[in-house]
Structure formats: C-alpha cells, structure tokens
C-alpha atoms as a PDB file:
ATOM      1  CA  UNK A   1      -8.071 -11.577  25.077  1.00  0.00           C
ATOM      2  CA  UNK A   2     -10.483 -10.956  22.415  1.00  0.00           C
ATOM      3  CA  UNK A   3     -10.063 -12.935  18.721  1.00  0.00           C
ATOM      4  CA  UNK A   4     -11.182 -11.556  15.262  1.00  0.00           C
ATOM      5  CA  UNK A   5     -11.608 -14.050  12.615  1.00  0.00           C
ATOM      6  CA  UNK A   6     -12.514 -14.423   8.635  1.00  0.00           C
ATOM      7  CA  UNK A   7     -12.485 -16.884   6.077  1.00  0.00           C
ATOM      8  CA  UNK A   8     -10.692 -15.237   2.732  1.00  0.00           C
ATOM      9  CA  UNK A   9      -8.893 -16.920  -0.542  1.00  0.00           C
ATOM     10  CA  UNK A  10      -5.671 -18.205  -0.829  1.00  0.00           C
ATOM     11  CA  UNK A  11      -4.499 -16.026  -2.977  1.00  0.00           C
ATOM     12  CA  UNK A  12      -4.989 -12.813  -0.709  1.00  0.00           C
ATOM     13  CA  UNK A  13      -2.882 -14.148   1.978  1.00  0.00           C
ATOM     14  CA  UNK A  14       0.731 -12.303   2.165  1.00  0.00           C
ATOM     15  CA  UNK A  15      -1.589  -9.346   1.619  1.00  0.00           C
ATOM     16  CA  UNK A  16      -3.863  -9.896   4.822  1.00  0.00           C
ATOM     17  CA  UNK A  17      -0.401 -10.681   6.767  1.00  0.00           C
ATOM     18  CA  UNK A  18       1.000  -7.498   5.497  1.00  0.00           C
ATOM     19  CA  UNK A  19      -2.140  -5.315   6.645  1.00  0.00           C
ATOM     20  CA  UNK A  20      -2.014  -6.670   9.689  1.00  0.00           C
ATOM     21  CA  UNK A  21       1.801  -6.838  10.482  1.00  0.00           C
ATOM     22  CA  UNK A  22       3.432  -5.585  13.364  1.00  0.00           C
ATOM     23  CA  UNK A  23       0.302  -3.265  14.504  1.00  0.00           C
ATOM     24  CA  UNK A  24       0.903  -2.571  17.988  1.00  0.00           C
ATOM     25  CA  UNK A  25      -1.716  -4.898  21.134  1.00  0.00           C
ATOM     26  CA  UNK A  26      -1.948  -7.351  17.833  1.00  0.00           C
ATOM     27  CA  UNK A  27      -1.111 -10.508  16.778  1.00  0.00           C
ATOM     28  CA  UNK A  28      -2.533 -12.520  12.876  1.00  0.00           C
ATOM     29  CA  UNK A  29      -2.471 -15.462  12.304  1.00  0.00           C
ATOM     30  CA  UNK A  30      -3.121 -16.997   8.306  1.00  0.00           C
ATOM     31  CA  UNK A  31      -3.581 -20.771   8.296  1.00  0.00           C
ATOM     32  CA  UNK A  32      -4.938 -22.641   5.172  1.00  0.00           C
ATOM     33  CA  UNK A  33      -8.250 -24.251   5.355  1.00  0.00           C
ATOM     34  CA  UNK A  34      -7.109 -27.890   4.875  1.00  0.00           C
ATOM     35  CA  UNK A  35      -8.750 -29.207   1.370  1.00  0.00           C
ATOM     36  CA  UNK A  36     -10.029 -25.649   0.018  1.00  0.00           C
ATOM     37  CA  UNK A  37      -8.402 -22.576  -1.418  1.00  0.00           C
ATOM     38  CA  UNK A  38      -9.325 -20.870   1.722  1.00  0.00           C
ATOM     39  CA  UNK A  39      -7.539 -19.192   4.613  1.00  0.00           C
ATOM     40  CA  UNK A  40      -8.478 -18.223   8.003  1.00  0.00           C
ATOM     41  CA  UNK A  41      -7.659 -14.608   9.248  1.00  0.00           C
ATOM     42  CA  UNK A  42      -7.035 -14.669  12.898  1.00  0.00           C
ATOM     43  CA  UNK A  43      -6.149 -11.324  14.520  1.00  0.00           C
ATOM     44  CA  UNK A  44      -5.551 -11.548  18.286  1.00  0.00           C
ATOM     45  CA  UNK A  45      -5.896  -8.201  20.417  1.00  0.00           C
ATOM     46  CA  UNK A  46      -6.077  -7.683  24.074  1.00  0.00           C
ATOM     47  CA  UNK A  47      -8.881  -5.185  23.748  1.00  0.00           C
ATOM     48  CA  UNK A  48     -12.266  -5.944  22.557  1.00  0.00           C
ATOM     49  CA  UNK A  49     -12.614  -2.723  21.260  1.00  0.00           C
ATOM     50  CA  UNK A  50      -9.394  -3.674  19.008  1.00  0.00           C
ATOM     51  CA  UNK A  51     -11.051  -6.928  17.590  1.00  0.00           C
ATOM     52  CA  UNK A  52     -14.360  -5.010  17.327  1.00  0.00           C
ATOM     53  CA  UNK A  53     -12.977  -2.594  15.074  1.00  0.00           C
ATOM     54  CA  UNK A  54     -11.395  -4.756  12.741  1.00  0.00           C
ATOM     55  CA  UNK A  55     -14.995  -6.479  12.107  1.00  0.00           C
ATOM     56  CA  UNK A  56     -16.242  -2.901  11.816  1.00  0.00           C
ATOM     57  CA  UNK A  57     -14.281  -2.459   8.574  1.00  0.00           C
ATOM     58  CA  UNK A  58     -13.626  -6.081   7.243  1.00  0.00           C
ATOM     59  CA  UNK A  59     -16.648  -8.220   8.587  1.00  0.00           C
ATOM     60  CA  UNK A  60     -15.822 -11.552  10.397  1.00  0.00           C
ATOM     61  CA  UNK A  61     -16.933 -12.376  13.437  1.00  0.00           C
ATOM     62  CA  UNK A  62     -14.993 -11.676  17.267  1.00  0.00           C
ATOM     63  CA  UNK A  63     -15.105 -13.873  20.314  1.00  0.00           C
ATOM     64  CA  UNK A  64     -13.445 -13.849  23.455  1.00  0.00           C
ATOM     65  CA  UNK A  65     -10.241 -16.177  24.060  1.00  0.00           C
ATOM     66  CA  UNK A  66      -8.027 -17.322  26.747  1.00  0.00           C
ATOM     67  CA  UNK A  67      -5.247 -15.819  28.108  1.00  0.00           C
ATOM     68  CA  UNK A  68      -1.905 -16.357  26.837  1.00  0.00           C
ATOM     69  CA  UNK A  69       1.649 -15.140  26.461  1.00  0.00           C
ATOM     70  CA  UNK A  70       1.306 -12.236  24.685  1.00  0.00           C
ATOM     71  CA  UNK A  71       4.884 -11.285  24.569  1.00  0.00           C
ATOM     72  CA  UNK A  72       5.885 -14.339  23.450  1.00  0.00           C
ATOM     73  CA  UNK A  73       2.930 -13.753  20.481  1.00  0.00           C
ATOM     74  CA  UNK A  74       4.081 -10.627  19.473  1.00  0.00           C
ATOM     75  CA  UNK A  75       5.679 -10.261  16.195  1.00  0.00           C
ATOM     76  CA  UNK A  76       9.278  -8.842  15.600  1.00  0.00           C
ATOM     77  CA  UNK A  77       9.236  -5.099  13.889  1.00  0.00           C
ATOM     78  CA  UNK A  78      10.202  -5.891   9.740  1.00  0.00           C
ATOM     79  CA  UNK A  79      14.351  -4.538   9.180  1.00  0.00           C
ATOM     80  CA  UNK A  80      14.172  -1.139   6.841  1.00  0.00           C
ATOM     81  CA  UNK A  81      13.784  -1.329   3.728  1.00  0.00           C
ATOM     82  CA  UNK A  82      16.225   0.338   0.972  1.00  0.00           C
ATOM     83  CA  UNK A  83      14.586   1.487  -2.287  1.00  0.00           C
ATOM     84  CA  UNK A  84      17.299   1.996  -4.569  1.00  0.00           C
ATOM     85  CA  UNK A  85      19.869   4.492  -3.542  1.00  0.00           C
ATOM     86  CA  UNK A  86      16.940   6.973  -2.953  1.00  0.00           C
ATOM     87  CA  UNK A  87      15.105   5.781   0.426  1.00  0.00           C
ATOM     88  CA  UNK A  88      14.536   4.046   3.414  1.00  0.00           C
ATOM     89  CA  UNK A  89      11.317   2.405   5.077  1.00  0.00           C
ATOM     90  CA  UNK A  90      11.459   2.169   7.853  1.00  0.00           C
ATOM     91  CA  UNK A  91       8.449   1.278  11.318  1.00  0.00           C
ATOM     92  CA  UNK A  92       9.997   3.623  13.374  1.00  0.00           C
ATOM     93  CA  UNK A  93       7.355   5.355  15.240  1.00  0.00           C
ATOM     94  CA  UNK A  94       9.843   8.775  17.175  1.00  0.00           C
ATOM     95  CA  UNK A  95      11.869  11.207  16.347  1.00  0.00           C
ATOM     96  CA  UNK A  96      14.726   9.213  18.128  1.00  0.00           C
ATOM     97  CA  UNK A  97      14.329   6.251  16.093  1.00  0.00           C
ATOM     98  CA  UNK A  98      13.608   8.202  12.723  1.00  0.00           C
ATOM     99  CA  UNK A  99      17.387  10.072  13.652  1.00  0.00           C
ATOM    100  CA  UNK A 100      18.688   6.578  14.700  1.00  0.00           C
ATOM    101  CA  UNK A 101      17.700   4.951  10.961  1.00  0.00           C
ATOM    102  CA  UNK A 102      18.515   8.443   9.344  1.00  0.00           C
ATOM    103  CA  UNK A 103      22.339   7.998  10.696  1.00  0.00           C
ATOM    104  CA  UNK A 104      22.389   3.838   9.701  1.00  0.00           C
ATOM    105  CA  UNK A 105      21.320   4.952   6.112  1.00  0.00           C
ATOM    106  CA  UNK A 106      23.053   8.859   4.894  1.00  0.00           C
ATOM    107  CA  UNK A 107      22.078  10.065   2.041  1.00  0.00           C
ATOM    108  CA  UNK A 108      18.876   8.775   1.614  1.00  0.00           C
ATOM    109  CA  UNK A 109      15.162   9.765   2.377  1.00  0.00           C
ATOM    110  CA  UNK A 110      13.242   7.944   5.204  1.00  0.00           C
ATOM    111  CA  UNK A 111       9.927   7.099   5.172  1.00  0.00           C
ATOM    112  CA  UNK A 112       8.465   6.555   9.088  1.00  0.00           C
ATOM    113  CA  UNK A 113       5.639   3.865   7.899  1.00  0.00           C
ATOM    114  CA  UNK A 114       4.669   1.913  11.105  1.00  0.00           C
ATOM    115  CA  UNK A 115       2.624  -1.255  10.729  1.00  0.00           C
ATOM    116  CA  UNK A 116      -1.020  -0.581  11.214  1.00  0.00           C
ATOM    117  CA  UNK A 117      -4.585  -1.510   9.979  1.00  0.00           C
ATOM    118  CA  UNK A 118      -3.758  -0.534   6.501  1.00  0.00           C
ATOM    119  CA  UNK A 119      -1.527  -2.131   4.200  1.00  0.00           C
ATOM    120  CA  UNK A 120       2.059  -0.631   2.868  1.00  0.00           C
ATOM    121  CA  UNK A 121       4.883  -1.242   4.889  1.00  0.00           C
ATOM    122  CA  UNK A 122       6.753  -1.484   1.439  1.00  0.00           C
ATOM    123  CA  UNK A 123       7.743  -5.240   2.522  1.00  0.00           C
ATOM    124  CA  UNK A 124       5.042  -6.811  -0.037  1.00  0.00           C
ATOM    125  CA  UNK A 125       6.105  -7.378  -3.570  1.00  0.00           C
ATOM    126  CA  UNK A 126       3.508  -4.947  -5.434  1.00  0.00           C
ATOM    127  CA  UNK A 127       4.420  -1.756  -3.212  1.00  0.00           C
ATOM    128  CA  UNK A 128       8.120  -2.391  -3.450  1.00  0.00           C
ATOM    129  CA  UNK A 129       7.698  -2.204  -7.356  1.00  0.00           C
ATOM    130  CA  UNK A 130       5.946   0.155  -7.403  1.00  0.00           C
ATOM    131  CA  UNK A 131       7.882   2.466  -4.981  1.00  0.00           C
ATOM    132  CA  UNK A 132      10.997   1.468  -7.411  1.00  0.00           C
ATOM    133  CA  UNK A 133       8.808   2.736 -10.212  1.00  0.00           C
ATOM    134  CA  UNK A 134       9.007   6.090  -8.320  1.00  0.00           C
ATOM    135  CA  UNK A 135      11.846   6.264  -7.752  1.00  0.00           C
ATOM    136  CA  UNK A 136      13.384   5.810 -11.784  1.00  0.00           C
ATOM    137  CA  UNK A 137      10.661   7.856 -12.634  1.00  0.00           C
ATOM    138  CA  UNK A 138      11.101  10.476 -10.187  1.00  0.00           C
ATOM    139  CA  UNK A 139      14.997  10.179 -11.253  1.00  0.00           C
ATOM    140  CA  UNK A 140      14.253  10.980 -15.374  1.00  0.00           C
ATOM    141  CA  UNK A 141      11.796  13.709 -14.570  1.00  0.00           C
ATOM    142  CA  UNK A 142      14.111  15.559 -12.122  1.00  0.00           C
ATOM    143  CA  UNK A 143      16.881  15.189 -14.854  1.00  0.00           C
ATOM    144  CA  UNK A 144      14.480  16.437 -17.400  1.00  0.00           C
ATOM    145  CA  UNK A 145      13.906  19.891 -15.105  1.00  0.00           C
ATOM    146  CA  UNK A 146      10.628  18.662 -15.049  1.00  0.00           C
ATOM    147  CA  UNK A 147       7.534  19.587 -12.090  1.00  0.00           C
ATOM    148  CA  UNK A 148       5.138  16.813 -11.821  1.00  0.00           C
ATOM    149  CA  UNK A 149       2.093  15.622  -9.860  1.00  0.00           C
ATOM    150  CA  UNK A 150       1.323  12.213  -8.599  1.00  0.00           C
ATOM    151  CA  UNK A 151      -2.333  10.840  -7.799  1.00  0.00           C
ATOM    152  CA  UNK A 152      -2.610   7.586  -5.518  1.00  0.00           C
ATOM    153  CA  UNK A 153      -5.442   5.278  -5.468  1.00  0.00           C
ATOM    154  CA  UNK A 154      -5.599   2.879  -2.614  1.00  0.00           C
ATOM    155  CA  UNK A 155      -3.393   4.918  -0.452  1.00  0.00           C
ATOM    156  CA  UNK A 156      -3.180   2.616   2.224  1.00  0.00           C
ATOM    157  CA  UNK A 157      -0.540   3.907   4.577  1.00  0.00           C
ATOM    158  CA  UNK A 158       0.156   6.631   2.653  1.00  0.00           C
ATOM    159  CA  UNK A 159       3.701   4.749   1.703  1.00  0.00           C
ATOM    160  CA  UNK A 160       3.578   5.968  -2.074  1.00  0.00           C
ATOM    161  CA  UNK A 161       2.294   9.271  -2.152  1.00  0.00           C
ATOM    162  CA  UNK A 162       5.036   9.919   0.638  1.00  0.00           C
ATOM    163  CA  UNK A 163       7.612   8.489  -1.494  1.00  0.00           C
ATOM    164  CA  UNK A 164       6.386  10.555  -4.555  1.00  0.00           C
ATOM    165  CA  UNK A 165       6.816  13.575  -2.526  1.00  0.00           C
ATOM    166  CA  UNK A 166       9.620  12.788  -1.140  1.00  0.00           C
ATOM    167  CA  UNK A 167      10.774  12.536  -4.583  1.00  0.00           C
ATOM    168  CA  UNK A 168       9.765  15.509  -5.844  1.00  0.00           C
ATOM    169  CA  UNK A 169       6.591  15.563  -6.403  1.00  0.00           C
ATOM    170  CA  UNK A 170       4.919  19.130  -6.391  1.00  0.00           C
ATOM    171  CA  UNK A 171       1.618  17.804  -5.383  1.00  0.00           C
ATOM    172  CA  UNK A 172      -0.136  14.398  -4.025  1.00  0.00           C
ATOM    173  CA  UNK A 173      -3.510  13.450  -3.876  1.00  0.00           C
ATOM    174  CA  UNK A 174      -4.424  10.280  -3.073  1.00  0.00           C
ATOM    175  CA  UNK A 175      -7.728   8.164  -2.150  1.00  0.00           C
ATOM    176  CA  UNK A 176      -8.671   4.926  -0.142  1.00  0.00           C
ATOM    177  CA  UNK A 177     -12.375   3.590   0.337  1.00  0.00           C
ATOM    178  CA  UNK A 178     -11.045   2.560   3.841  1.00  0.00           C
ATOM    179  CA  UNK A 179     -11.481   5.060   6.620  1.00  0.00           C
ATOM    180  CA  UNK A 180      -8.897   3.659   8.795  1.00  0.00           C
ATOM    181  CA  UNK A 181      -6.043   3.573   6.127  1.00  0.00           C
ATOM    182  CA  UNK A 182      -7.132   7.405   5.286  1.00  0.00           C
ATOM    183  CA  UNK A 183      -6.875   7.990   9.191  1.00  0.00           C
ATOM    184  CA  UNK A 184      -3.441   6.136   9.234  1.00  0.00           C
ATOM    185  CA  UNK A 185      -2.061   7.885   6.618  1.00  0.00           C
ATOM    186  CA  UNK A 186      -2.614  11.329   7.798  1.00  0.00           C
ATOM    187  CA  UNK A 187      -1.316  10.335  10.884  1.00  0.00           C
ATOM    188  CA  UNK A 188       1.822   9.272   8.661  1.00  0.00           C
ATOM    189  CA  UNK A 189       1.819  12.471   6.614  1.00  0.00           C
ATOM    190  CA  UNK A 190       2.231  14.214  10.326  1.00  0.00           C
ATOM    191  CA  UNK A 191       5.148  11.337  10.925  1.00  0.00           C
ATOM    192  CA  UNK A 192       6.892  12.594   8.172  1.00  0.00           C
ATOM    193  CA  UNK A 193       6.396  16.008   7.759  1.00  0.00           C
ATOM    194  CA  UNK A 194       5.344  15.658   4.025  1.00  0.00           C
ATOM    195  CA  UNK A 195       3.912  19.086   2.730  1.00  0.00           C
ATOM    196  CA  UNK A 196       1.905  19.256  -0.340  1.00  0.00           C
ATOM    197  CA  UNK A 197       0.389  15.824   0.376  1.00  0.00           C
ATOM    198  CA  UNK A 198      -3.596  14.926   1.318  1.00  0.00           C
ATOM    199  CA  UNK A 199      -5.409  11.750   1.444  1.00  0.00           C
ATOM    200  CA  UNK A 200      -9.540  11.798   1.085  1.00  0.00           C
ATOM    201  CA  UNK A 201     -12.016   8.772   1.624  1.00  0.00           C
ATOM    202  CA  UNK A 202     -13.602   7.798  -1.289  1.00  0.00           C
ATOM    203  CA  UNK A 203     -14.261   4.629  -3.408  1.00  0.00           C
ATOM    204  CA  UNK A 204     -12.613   4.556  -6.945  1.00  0.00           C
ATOM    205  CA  UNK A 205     -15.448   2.248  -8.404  1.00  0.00           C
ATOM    206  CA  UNK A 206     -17.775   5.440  -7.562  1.00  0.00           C
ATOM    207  CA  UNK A 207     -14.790   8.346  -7.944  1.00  0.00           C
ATOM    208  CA  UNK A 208     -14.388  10.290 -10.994  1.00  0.00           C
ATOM    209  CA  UNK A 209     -11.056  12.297 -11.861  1.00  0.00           C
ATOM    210  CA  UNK A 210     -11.911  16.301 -11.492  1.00  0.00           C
ATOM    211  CA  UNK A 211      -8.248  17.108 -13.070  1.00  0.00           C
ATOM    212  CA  UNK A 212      -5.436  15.139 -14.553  1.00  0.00           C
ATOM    213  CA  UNK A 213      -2.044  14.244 -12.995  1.00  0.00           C
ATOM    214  CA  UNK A 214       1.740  13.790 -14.363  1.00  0.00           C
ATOM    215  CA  UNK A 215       1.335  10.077 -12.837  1.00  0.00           C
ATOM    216  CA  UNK A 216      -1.426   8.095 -11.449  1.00  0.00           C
ATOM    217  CA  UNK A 217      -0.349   4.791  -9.029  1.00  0.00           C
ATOM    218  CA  UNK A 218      -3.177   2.496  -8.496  1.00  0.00           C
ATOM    219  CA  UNK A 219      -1.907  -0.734  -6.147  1.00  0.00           C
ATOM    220  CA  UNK A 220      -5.696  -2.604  -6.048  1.00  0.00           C
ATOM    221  CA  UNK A 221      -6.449  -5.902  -6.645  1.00  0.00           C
ATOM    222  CA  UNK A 222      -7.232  -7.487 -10.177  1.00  0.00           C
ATOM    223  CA  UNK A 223     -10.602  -6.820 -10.681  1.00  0.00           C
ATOM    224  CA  UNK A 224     -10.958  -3.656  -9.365  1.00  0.00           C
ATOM    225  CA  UNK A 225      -8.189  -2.547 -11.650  1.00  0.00           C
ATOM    226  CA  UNK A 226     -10.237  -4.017 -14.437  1.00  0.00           C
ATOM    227  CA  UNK A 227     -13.143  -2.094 -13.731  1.00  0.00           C
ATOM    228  CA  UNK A 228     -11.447   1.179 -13.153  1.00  0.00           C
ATOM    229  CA  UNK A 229      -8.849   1.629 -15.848  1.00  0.00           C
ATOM    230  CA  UNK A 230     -10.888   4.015 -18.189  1.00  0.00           C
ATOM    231  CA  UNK A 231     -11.121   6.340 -15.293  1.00  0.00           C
ATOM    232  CA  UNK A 232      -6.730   6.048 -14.862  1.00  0.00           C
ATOM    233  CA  UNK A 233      -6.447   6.493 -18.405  1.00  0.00           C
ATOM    234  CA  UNK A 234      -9.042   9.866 -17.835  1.00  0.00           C
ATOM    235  CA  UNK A 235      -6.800  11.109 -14.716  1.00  0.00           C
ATOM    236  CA  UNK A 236      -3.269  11.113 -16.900  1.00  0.00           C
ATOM    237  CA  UNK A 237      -2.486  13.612 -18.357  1.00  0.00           C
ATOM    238  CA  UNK A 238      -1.398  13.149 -22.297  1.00  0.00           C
ATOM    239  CA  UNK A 239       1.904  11.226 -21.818  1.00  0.00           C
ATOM    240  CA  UNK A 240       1.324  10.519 -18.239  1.00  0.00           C
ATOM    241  CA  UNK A 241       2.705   7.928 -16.615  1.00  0.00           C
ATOM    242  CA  UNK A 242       0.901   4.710 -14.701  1.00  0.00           C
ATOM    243  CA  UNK A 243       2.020   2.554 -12.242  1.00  0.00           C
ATOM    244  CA  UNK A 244      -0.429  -0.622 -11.580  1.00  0.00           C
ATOM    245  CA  UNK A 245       0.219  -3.453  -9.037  1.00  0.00           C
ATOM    246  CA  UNK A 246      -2.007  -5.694  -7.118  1.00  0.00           C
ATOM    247  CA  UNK A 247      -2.425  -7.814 -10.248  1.00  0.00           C
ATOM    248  CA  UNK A 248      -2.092 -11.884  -9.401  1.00  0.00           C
ATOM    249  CA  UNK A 249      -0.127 -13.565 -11.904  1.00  0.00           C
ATOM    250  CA  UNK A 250      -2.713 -16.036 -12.912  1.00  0.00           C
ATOM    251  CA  UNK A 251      -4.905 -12.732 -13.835  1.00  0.00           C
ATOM    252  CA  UNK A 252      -2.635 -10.339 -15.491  1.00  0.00           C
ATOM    253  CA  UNK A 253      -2.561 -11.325 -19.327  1.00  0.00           C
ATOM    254  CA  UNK A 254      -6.689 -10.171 -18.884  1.00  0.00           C
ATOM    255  CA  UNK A 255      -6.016  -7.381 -16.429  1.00  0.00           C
ATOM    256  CA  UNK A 256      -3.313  -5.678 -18.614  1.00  0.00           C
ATOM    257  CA  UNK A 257      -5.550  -6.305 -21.624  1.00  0.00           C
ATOM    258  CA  UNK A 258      -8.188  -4.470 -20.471  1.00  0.00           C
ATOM    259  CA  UNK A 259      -5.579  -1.620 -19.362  1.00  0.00           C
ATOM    260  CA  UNK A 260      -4.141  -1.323 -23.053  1.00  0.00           C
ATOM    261  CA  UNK A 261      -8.033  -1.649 -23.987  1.00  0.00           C
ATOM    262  CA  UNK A 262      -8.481   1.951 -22.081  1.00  0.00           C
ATOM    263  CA  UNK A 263      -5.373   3.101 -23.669  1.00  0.00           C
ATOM    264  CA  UNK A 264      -2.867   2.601 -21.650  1.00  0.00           C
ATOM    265  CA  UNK A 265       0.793   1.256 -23.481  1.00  0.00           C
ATOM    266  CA  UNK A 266       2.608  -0.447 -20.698  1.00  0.00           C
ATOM    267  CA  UNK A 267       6.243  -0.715 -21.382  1.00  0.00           C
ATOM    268  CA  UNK A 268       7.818  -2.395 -18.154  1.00  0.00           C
ATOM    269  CA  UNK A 269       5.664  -5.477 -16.687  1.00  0.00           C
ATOM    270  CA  UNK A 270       7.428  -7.185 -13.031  1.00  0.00           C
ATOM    271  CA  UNK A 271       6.709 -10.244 -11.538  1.00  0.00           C
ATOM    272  CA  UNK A 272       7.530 -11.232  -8.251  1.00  0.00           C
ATOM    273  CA  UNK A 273       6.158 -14.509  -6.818  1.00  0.00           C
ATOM    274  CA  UNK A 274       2.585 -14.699  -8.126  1.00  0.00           C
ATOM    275  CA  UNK A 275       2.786 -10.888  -7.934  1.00  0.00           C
ATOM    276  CA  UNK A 276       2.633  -8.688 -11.232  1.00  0.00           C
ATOM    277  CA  UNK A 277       3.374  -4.836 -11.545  1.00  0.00           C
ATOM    278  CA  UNK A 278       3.241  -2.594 -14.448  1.00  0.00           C
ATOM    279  CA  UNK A 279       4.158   0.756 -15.604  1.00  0.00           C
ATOM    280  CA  UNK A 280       3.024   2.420 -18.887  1.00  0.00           C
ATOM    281  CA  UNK A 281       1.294   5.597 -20.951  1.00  0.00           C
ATOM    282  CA  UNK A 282      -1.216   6.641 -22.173  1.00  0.00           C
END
C-alpha cells in the first residue's frame, strides 16, 4: 500500500474530503495539525501508480505503507441527492444502478456523478447551491419560452454543466485547469448521455471569453473569483445571469465587493456553514 500526503489550510478541508470521496482503490484521510490552522491530506491507494498520480496534479509527497484492512478502510458510497423536485445525484457507476435510482426517484432527472479525483458529487454546500440556482433559474427561463446557454468554470466533475443541460440548456461549455477533472467529466458526459455539452482544459486566470453566454457558473475559491470577475462580467451576456460559490464566509463581504466592482448586481447571497453562494446580473 502506497500513501499520498500534503499539508493544506483548515479552511479547505470538507473540500479536499469531497475531491477525494468515495474514488474507487482509495481511501483520505483529513486530520488537523494540532496547534496550527493546518491539515494533513492523506490519500491511501493500493497502487503506487494511484498515489503517484495524485502528486502529479496536487504536489505532496508518496511513500510506501503497511498493509492493512482495506475493506474495512473503504468508505461507504454518499445516499442520492434530491435537488428540488427536478433531479437526482446520484454515484451510480451502470446502467443497472442508473435504472435502479431512476425507479426510487420518478419524475426526476438523474445525474450518474461517481466520486473521483475531481470535486462535485453535489454533497458539498457550494455545488448544492449552486445546482439549486439551476434549477429556479432553469424553471423561470423555461416558463418564459426562453433558449439559453450556460458556461462553467471549474467544471470539476462535470456535475453543473450536466445539470444545466439537463435542464434545458441549449448549449454547455465549460473549463477546468485540472486535466484529470476535464478527463472525468467527459467520461461523465458519456455516463449520462448529455448532448450539446463539452469540457476543455484551460486556466481561467489565463482564459479569455471568445462569446457571451445566457449564464456563467463559476464554483472557485475566493481569490480566484476575485481575480477573475471582470472576465464573468465580459462572458454574460447583457442581463445574464451568475452563479458564484466557493466563497468562505470570512471572505465574502470583499469577494462580492469586488464582483459588484466588475458589475455584477447580486440579488440572492446563501450561506451554509462557513460556505457562501451567490447569484446576480450584470
């Protein structure tokens, strides 16, 4: 057994555990650093290769371990998750178990999201939000008669351009500067069957918006937000909507600020925990 391991903040935590949650051969472990605002990120595999790949894209360091009870390790799968009265994630990973949640839930979309090395299983406070965003959204535009387009930066899994096109959404483009989330959610957009759907590598402190889009969802973390907002604000079209999440608590009167200093009017702000999520106009 082979160990991956890195020291991170606090406050990035529940999103490391997410990331890393339920991925198949893998077991994390978060414990806090006693006396510091630190964590250590342990990720347990049973194939070097495995550990060696997570230092590939997040640093850290591997080393070989002991052998131990790995089924006794192993995580249990997260329950579905209901978004409204409009879907269902869910980690099913066949056709069988996509038919088998499709039955417990009628009526409502599902969403095949299995947990991998990207984050979005739509457990964690800021995608749930935002995915509800979507979904009223999605709601008010179809009652309008209206087509729209949805751009998605820091795809992750894939979980809300999915959800936007499973919601109507005419066409979704979305972005993440990680190669194995972009991998992951292709391999999701196959899962699904989601037409009209692509996800690109690419970094949004170095990507600039080509076109504009009916609504732009950007779940990053605080400071990237910061940085990138006059590019959003580019990428909406003229009464465009924009969903932001990601944002600590303890950072979002400045984050938001420098959102409505691009001009963006947000007019519904959530927090959950020490999680904040907006949605506004520009």
């Amino acid at each position: 057994m082979f160990v991956w391991s890195k020291l991170s903040g606090a406050q990035w935590a529940d999103a490391w555990e997410e990331r890393f949650q339920g991925a198949e051969a893998l077991t994390a472990v978060i414990t806090q650093v006693p006396g510091q605002k630190t964590v250590r990120v342990e990720v347990f595999c049973e194939k070097e290769a495995d550990a060696l790949n997570i230092q590939k894209n997040f640093g850290g360091s591997v080393r070989k371990v002991k052998m131990q009870n790995w089924a006794a390790m192993a995580p249990e799968p997260p329950e579905p998750f209901k978004v409204r009265d409009k879907l269902v994630i869910c980690g099913a990973r066949t056709t069988a178990e996509v038919a088998k949640v499709a039955k417990q839930f009628p009526g409502r979309a599902i969403i095949a999201v299995p947990a991998e090395l990207a984050f979005g299983t739509g457990h964690h406070a800021t995608t749930a939000t935002v995915l509800r965003f979507l979904v009223d959204q999605a709601e008010q535009w179809r009652k309008e008669g209206r087509k729209w387009s949805l751009c998605d930066l820091g795809c992750g899994t894939g979980i809300l351009g999915m959800a936007g096109a499973k919601l109507g959404a005419s066409k979704v483009w979305g972005c993440d500067f990680d190669p194995q989330a972009v991998r992951v959610a292709k391999e999701n957009i196959e899962r699904n069957q989601v037409e009209h759907c692509s996800f690109v590598k690419a970094d949004v402190l170095e990507w600039e918006p080509r076109q504009q889009w009916d609504c732009v969802a950007a779940n990053l973390f605080s400071d990237i937000l910061g940085q990138v907002f006059p590019k959003i604000a580019r990428a909406v079209k003229d009464d465009g909507i924009i969903m932001v999440s990601g944002i600590l608590k303890t950072q979002a009167k400045e984050c938001l600020a420098a959102g409505e200093k691009a001009g963006i009017k947000f007019e519904r702000v959530v927090t959950k925990g020490k999680w904040v999520s907006a949605m506004g106009r520009k």
